[in-house]
Protein backbone atom coordinates (compact mmCIF):
# COMPACT_ATOMS: atom_id res chain seq x y z
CA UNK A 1 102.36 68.33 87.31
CA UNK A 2 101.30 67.43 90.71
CA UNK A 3 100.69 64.78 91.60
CA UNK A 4 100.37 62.18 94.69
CA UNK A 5 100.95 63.12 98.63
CA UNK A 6 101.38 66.82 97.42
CA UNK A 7 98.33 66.99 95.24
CA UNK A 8 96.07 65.49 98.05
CA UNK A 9 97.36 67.46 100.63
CA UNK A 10 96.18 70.85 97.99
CA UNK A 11 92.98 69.28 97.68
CA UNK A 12 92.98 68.80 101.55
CA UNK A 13 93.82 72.63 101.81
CA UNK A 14 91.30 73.11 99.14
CA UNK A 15 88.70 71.64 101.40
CA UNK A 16 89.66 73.48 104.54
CA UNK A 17 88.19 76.59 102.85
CA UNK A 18 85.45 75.49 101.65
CA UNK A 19 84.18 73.76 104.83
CA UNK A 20 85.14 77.39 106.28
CA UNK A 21 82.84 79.11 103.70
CA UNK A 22 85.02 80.47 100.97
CA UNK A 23 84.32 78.67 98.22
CA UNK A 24 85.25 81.05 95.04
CA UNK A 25 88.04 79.28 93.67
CA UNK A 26 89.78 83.23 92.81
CA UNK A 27 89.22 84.37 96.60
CA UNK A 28 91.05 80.83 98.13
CA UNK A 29 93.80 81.15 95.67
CA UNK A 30 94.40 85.09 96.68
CA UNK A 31 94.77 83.74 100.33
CA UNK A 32 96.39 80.70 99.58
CA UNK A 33 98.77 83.30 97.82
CA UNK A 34 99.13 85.63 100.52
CA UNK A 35 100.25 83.20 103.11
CA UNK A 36 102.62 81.60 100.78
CA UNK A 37 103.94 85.20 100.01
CA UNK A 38 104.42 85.43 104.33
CA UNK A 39 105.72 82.36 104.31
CA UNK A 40 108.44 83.14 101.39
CA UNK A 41 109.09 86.72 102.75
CA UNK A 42 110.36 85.15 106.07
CA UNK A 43 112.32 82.14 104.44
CA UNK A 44 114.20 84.79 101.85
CA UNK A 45 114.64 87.11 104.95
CA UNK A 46 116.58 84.16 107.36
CA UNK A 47 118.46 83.00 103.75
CA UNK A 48 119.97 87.17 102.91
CA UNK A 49 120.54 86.99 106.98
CA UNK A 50 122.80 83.69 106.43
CA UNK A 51 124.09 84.43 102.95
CA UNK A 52 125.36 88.22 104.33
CA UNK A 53 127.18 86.72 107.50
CA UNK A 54 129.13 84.37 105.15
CA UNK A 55 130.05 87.07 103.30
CA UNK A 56 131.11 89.47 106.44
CA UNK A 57 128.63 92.04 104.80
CA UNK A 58 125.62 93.91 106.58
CA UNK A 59 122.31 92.99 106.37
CA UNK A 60 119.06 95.01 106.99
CA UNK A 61 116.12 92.68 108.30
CA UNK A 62 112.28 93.57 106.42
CA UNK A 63 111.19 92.29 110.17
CA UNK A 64 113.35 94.93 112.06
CA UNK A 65 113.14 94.91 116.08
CA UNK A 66 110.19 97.56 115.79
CA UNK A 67 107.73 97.15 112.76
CA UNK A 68 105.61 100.46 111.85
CA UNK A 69 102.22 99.07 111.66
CA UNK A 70 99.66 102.62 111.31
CA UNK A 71 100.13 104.65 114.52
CA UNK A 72 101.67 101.61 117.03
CA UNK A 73 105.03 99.27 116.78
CA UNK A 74 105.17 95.91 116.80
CA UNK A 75 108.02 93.29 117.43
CA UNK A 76 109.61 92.29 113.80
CA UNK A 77 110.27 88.90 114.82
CA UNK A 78 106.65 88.19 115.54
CA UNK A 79 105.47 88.70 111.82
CA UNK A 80 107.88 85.70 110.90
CA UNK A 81 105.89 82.84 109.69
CA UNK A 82 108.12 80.61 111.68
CA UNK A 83 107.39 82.75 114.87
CA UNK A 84 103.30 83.36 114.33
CA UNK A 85 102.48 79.78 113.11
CA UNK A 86 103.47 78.37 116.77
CA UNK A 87 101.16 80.50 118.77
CA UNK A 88 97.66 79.42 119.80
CA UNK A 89 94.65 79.69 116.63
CA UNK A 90 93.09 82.64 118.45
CA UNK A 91 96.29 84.67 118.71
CA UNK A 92 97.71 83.73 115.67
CA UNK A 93 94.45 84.85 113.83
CA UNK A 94 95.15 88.13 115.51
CA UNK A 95 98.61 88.78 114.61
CA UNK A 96 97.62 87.90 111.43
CA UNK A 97 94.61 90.17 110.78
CA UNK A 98 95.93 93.32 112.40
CA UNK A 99 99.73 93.37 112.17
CA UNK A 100 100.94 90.75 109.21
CA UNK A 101 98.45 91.95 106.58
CA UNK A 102 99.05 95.47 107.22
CA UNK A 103 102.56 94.92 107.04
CA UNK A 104 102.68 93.19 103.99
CA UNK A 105 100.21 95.48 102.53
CA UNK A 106 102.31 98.25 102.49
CA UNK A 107 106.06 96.13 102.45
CA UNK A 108 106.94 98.39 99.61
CA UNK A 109 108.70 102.00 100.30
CA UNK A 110 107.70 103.08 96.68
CA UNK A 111 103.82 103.43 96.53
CA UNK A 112 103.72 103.89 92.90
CA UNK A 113 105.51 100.20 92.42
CA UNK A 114 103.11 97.06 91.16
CA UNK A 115 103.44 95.70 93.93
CA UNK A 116 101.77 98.74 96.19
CA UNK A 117 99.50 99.19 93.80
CA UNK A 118 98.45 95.61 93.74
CA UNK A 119 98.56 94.89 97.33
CA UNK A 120 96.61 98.01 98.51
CA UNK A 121 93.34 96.50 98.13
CA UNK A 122 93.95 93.47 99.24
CA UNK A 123 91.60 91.88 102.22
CA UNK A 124 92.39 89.15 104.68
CA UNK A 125 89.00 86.82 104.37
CA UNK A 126 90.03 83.71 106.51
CA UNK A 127 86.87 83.75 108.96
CA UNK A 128 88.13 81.95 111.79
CA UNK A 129 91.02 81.35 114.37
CA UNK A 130 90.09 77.40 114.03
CA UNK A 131 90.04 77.48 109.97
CA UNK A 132 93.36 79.57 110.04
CA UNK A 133 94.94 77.12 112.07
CA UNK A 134 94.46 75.11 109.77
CA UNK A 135 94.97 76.20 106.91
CA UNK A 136 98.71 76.86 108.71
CA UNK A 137 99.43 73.28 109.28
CA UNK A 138 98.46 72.28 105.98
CA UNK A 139 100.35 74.57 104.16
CA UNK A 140 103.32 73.77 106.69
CA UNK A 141 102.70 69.97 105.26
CA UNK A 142 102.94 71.57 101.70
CA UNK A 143 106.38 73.48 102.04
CA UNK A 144 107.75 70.23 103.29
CA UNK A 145 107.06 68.04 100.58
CA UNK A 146 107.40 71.16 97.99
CA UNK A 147 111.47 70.81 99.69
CA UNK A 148 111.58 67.28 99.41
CA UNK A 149 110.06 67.25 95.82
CA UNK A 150 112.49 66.56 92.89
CA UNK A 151 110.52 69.34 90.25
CA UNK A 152 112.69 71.42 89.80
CA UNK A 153 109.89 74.15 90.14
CA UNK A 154 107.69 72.58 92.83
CA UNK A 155 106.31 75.82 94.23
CA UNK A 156 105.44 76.58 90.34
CA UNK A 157 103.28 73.48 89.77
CA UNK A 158 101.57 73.81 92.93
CA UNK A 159 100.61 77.52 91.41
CA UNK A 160 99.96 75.81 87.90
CA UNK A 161 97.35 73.18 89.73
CA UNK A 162 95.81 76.05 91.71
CA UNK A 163 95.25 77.22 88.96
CA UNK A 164 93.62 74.61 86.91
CA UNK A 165 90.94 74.80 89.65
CA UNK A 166 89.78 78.08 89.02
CA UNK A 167 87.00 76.72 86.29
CA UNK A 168 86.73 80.09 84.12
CA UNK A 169 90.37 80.20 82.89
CA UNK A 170 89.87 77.70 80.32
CA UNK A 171 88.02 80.64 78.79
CA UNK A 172 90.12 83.09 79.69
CA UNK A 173 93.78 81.80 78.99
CA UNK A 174 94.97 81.74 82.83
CA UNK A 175 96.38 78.92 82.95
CA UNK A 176 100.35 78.93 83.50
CA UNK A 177 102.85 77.94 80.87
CA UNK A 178 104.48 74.50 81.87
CA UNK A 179 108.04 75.55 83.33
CA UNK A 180 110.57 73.43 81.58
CA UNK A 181 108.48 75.31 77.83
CA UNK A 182 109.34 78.85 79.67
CA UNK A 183 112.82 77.50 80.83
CA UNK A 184 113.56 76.15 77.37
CA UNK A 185 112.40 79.39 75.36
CA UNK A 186 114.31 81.54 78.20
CA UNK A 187 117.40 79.17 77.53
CA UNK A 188 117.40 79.44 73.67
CA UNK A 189 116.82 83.36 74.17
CA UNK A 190 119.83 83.77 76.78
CA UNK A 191 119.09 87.30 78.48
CA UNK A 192 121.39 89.85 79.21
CA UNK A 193 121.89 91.65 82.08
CA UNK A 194 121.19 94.93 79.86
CA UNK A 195 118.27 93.24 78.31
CA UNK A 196 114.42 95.22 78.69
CA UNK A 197 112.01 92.45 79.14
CA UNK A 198 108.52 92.52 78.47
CA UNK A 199 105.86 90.00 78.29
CA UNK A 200 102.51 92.08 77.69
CA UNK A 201 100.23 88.97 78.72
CA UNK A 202 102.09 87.92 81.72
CA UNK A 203 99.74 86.00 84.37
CA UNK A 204 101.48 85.33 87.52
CA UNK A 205 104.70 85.96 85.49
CA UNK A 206 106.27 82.90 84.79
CA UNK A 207 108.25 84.65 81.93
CA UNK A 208 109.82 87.03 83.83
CA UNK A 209 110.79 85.24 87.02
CA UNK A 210 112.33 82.30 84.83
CA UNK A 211 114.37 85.17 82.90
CA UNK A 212 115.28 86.63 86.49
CA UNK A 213 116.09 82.98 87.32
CA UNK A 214 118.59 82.95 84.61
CA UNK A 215 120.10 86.49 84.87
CA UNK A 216 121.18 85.01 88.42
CA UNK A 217 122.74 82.27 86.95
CA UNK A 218 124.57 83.42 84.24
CA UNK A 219 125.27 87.08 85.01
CA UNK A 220 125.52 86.97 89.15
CA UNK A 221 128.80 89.53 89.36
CA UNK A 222 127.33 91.39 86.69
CA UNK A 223 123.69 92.42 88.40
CA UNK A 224 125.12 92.01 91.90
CA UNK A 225 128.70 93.68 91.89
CA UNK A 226 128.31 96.26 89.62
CA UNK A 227 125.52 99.44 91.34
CA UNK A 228 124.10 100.27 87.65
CA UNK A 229 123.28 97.31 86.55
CA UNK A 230 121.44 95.86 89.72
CA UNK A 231 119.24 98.56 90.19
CA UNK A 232 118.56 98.03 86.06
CA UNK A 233 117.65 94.51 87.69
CA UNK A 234 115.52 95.06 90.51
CA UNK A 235 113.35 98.26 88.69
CA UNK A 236 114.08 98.73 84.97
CA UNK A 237 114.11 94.89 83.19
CA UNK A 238 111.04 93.68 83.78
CA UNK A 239 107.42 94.49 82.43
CA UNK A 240 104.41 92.40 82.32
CA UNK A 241 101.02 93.46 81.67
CA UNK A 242 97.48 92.16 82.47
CA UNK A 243 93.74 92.48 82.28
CA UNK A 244 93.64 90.20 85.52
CA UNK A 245 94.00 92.06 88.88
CA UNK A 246 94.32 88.95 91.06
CA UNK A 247 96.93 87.23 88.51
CA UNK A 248 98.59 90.77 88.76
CA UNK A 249 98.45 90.66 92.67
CA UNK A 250 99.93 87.04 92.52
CA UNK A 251 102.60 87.94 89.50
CA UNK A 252 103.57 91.36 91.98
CA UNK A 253 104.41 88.84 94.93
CA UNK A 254 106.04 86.35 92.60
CA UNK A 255 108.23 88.49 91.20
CA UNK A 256 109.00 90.04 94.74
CA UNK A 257 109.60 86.75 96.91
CA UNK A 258 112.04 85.86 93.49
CA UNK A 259 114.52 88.76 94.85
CA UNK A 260 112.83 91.39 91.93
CA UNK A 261 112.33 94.42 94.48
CA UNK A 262 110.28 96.43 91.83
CA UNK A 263 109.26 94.97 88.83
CA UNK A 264 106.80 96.76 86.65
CA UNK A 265 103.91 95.20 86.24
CA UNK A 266 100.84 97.29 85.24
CA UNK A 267 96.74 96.48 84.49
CA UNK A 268 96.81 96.83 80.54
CA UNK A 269 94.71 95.85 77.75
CA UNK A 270 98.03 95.36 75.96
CA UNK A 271 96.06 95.14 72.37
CA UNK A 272 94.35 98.75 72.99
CA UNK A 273 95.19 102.23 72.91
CA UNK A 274 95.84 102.06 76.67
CA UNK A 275 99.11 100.18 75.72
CA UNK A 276 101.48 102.89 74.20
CA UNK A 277 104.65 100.98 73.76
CA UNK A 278 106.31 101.31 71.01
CA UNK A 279 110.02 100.40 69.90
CA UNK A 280 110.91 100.08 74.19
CA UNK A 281 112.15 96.78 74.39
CA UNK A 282 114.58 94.29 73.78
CA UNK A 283 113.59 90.89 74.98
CA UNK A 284 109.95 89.68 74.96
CA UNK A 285 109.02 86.29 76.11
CA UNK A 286 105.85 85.71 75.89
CA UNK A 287 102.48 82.79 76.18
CA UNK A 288 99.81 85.52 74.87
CA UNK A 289 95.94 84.38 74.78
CA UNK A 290 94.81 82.68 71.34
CA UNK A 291 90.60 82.19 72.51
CA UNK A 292 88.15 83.95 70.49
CA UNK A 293 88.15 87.02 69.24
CA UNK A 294 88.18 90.93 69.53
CA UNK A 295 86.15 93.37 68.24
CA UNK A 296 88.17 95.74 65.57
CA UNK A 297 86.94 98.49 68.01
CA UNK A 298 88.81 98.07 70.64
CA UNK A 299 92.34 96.90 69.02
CA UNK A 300 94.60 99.69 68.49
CA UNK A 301 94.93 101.30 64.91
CA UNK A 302 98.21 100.47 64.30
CA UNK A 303 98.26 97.03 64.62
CA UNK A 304 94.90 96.72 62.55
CA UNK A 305 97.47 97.99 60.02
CA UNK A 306 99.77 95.12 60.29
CA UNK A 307 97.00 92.42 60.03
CA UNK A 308 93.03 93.60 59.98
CA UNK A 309 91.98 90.94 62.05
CA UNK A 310 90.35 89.91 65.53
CA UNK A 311 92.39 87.12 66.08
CA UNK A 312 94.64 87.94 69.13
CA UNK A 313 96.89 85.54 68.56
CA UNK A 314 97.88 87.48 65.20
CA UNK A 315 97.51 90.76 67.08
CA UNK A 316 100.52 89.90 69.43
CA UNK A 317 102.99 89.06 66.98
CA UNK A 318 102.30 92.80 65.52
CA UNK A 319 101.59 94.07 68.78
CA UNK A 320 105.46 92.24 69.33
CA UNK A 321 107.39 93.79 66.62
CA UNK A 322 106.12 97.57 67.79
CA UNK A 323 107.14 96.80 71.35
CA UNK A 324 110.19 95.72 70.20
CA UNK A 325 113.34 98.25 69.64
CA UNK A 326 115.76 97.77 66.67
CA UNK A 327 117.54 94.09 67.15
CA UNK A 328 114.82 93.63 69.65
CA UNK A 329 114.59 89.77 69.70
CA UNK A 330 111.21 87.68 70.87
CA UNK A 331 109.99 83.85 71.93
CA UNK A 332 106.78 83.34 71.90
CA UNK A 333 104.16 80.92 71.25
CA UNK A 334 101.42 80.29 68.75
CA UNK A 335 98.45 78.09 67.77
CA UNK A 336 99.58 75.72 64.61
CA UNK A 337 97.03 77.72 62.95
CA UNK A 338 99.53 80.95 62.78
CA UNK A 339 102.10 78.68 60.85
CA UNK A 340 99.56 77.46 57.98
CA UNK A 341 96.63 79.53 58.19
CA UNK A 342 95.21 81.04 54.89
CA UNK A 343 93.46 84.15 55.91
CA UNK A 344 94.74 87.65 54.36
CA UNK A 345 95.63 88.31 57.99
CA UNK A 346 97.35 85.45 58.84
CA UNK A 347 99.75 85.35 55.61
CA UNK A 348 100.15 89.03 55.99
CA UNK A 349 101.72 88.60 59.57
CA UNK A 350 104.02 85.40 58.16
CA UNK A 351 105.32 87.70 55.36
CA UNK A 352 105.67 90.89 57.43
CA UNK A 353 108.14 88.40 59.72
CA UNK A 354 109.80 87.10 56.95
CA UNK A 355 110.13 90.10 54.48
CA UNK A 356 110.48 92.99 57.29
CA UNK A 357 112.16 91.26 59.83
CA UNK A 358 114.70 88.31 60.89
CA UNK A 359 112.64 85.28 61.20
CA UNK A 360 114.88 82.38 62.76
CA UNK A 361 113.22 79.28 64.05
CA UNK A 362 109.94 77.59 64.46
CA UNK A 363 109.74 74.84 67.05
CA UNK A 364 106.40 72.76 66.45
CA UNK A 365 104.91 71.00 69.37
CA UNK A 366 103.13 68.03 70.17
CA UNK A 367 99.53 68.81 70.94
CA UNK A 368 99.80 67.27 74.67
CA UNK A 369 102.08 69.71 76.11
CA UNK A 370 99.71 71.82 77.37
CA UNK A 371 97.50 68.78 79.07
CA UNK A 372 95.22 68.14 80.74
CA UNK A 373 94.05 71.95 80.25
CA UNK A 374 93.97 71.93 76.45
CA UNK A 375 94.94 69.62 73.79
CA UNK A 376 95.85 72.28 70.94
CA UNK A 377 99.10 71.61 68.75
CA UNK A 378 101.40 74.86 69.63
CA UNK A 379 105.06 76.20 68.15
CA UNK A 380 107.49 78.62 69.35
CA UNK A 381 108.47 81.38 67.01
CA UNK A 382 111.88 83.06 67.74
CA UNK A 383 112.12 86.50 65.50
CA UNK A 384 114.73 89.63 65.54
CA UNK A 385 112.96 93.01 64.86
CA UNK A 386 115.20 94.32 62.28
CA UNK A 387 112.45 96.72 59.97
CA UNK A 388 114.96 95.79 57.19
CA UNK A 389 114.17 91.97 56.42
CA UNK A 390 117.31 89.37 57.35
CA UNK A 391 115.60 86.07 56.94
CA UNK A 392 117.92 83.64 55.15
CA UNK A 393 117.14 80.34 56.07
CA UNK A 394 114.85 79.55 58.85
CA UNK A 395 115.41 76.32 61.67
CA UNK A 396 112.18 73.88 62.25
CA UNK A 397 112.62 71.46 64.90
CA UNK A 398 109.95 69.03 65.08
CA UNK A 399 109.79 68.76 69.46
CA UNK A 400 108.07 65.17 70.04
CA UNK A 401 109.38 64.79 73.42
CA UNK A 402 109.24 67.58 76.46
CA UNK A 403 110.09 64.79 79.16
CA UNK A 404 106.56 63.84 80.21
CA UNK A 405 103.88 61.77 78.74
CA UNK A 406 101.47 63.54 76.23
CA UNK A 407 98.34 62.41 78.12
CA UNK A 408 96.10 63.85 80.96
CA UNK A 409 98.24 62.42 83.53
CA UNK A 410 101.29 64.43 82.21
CA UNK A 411 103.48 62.08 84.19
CA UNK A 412 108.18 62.50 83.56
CA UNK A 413 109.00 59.87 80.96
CA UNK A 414 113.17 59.80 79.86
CA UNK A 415 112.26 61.29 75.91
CA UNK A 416 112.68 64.61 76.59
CA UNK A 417 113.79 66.66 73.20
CA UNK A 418 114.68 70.22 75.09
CA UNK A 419 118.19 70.20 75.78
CA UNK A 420 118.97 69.00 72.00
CA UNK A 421 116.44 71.94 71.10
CA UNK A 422 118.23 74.82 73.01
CA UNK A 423 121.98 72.94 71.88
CA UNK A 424 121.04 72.87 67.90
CA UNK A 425 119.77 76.64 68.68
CA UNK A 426 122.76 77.88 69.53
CA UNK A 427 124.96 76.10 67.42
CA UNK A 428 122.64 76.69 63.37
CA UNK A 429 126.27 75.97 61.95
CA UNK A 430 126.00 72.58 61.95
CA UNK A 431 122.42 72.35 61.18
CA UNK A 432 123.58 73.13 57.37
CA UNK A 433 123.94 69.79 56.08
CA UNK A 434 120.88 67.93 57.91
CA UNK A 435 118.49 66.25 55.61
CA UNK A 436 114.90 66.89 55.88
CA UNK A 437 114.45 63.46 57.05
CA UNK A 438 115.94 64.45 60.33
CA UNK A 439 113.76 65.84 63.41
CA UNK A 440 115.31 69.14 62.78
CA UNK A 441 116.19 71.23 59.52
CA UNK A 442 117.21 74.59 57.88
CA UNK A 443 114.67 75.76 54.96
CA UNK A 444 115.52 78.50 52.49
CA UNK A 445 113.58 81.88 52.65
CA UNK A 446 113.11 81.45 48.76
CA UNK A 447 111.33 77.79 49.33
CA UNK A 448 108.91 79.53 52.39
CA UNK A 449 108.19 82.00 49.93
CA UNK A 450 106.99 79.51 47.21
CA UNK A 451 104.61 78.17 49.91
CA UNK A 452 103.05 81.15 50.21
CA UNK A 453 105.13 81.51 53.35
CA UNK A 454 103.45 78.28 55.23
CA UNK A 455 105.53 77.59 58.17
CA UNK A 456 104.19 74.27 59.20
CA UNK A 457 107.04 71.51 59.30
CA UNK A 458 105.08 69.02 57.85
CA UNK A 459 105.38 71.06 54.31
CA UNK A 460 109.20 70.92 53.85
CA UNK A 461 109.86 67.29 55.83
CA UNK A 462 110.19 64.58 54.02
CA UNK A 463 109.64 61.05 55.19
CA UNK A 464 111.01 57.99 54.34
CA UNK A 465 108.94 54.81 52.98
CA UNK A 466 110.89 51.66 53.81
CA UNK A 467 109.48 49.12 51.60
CA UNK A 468 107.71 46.20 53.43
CA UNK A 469 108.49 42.28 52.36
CA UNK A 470 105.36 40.14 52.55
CA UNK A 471 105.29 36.26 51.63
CA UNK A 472 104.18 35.13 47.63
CA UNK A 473 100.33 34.87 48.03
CA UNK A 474 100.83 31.03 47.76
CA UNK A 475 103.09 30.54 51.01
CA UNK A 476 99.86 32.91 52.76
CA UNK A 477 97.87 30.35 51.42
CA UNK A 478 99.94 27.52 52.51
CA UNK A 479 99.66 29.30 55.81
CA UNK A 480 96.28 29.40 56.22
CA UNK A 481 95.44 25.96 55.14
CA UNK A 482 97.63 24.74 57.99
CA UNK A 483 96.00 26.81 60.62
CA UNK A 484 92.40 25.61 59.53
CA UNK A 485 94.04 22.06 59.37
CA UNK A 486 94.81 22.95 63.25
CA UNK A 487 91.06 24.03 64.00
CA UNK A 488 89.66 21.13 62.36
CA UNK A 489 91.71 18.61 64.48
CA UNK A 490 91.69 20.51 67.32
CA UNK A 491 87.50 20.40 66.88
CA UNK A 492 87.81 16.44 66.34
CA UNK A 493 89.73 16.05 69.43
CA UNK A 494 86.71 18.34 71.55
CA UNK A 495 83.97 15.96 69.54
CA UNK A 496 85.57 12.63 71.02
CA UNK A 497 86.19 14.12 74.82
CA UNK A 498 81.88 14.47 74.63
């Protein structure tokens, strides 16, 4: 969450715009976007500069000596954010308008990549040298207290609370998965540098750079050392789709500024017929939308086949398991709703995961984890596509901690459940002997079966009732008469003092 100096300086920035006449929340976060995107694009370029002297290797500059901009050149250096931002408003405004924005507009050798294809309508609408200016300084402000925060994703909650400010996602699911939920399902799921990951209702694709983040971190020798494997990186691991062009445009960028050269990420009604996947990949990580409903028309066939329903949140999980290849494994989340409802549909989809496939965990969440956007109770599901069943015995963990309060403020307290969540994960072993008392359990596939495949927590914990010790009924009486002894002195004292 943001909060503080850095959320009034956004709200300061926020301002600037409007006083300069754009006031649609989608057009100020595309340009808020874009300069952030410069800004990134220069700091990555100076970093690979540093990081390839260290390493006595060669390095070839995105802001060469001589810049192709249409028919004339222009000096490399002088599309650097750090360069452009000193040089007077009316200037600056110029170098943006007719040499930055063309060059970032077409940054990208392959024209067929997402990011071509989502930059090549994009339109510089900053109206003046004086608002540009700033609009410069402020976001200057920004980057320096996004440095000095201690989020460990500050330049991601700055994009979540842009986001909240664009009124209509709250009916159209926009709104960013908190990062330490993504990091958490990303850390249970553990990627592999071989891995094809998809997430077919990916936003500004906070699933996919937090999987890239990790592929870094685990894997470095393995996607940078060996040829194959990084250009599987940088062109073949990552799909997202979207309805959304501008959360497309911003997921491109994100993606690209997060060392992901060319990701695919591609306009889809993933529920359709547009969206032909089927049996491609082996990783999805995925937040899909769960508002309203579809009508049967437009769904495709084959998942109507799965589950008739116009639920999308029941659509996913079988649009999932065709995406998904043999051993194919997926995170994702769900309303509460998917773990007890008792529609046809919605015990059809439980039993086609349990029966069919390799259900393996469902980690219930408190209701405030997704404040101050929505207050609706949530779980992660974590599934192996297997076509041959495989479900045993299935994990709950019942997550009442994520490390910040469950209110609107969302503010870090020290209860934070996560890193016991993604240890127990890995390590189902020892979860054999825990009593259902605990926060976290094993339940046999024969007992989820008997509940006509319910998946809530609350149907296989079991609580314990310490028994409370209250006084005899005399010694309350006792009590009492003493107190009203109290009043009625205490009264005779007032009477005299009159």
């Amino acid at each position: 969450m943001i909060t503080g100096e850095l959320k009034n300086k956004i709200d300061g920035l926020w301002l600037t715009f409007a006083s300069s006449g754009l006031v649609n929340p989608l057009d100020v976060i595309e340009q808020i976007t874009y300069l952030m995107f410069i800004h990134d694009l220069s700091e990555a370029d100076d970093r690979k500069s540093k990081e390839a002297v260290m390493l006595g290797l060669s390095y070839k500059s995105i802001f060469k000596p001589e810049v192709a901009i249409g028919d004339r050149t222009v000096y490399g250096e002088l599309l650097k954010w750090s360069v452009f931002r000193d040089k007077p408003a009316v200037q600056m405004y110029g170098i943006l308008q007719d040499s930055v924005f063309p060059f970032i507009k077409n940054l990208h050798a392959d024209k067929d990549s997402a990011y071509s294809k989502y930059m090549s309508d994009a339109i510089f609408k900053i109206p003046t040298p004086n608002a540009l200016s700033k609009i410069v300084a402020s976001l200057d402000e920004i980057f320096e207290l996004i440095k000095k925060s201690d989020s460990v994703d500050a330049k991601g909650d700055v994009y979540e609370y842009l986001l909240s400010k664009i009124a209509q996602s709250g009916l159209n699911g926009q709104f960013r998965t908190p990062r330490h939920i993504i990091k958490m399902m990303v850390d249970m799921m553990r990627p592999a540098p071989d891995d094809v990951i998809c997430d077919p209702a990916c936003g500004t694709s906070g699933f996919l750079v937090a999987a890239g983040e990790y592929l870094k971190e685990h894997h470095k020798e393995d996607i940078f050392f060996d040829r194959s494997k990084r250009e599987h990186y940088m062109s073949g691991t990552f799909h997202g789709y979207d309805m959304d062009r501008t959360m497309l445009r911003i997921g491109a960028m994100n993606m690209m500024t997060h060392g992901v050269d060319n990701p695919f990420i591609e306009y889809r009604d993933s529920l359709s017929d547009q969206n032909p996947d089927s049996e491609k990949y082996s990783l999805i990580l995925a937040n899909p939308p769960f508002k309203g409903s579809l009508d049967n028309d437009t769904v495709s066939a084959d998942l109507l086949k799965v589950c008739k329903t116009k639920k999308t949140e029941l659509l996913f999980l079988a649009l999932f398991l065709r995406m998904l290849r043999g051993g194919g494994r997926c995170a994702c989340i769900v309303p509460d709703g998917v773990l007890f409802g008792s529609s046809t549909a919605h015990k059809a989809i439980r039993k086609e995961l349990i029966e069919k496939h390799r259900l393996q965990a469902v980690v219930s969440m408190p209701s405030g984890v997704f404040k101050p956007y929505a207050g609706v109770s949530t779980a992660v599901l974590v599934f192996t596509k297997t076509d041959h069943g495989g479900t045993d015995k299935v994990w709950f963990y019942d997550m009442k901690a994520d490390g910040f309060s469950l209110d609107d403020k969302r503010t870090e307290v020290k209860e934070n459940d996560i890193p016991d969540i993604v240890a127990r994960f890995h390590n189902l072993q020892g979860e054999q002997d825990r009593a259902r008392t605990e926060q976290s359990f094993l339940v046999d596939k024969r007992e989820i079966v008997e509940n006509d495949y319910d998946l809530s927590i609350n149907k296989y914990k079991k609580t314990e009732y310490v028994a409370e010790q209250y006084p005899e009924p005399k010694e309350i009486l006792a009590d009492i008469r003493e107190l009203e002894n109290e009043i009625t002195a205490g009264l005779a004292e007032l009477e005299e003092l009159l």
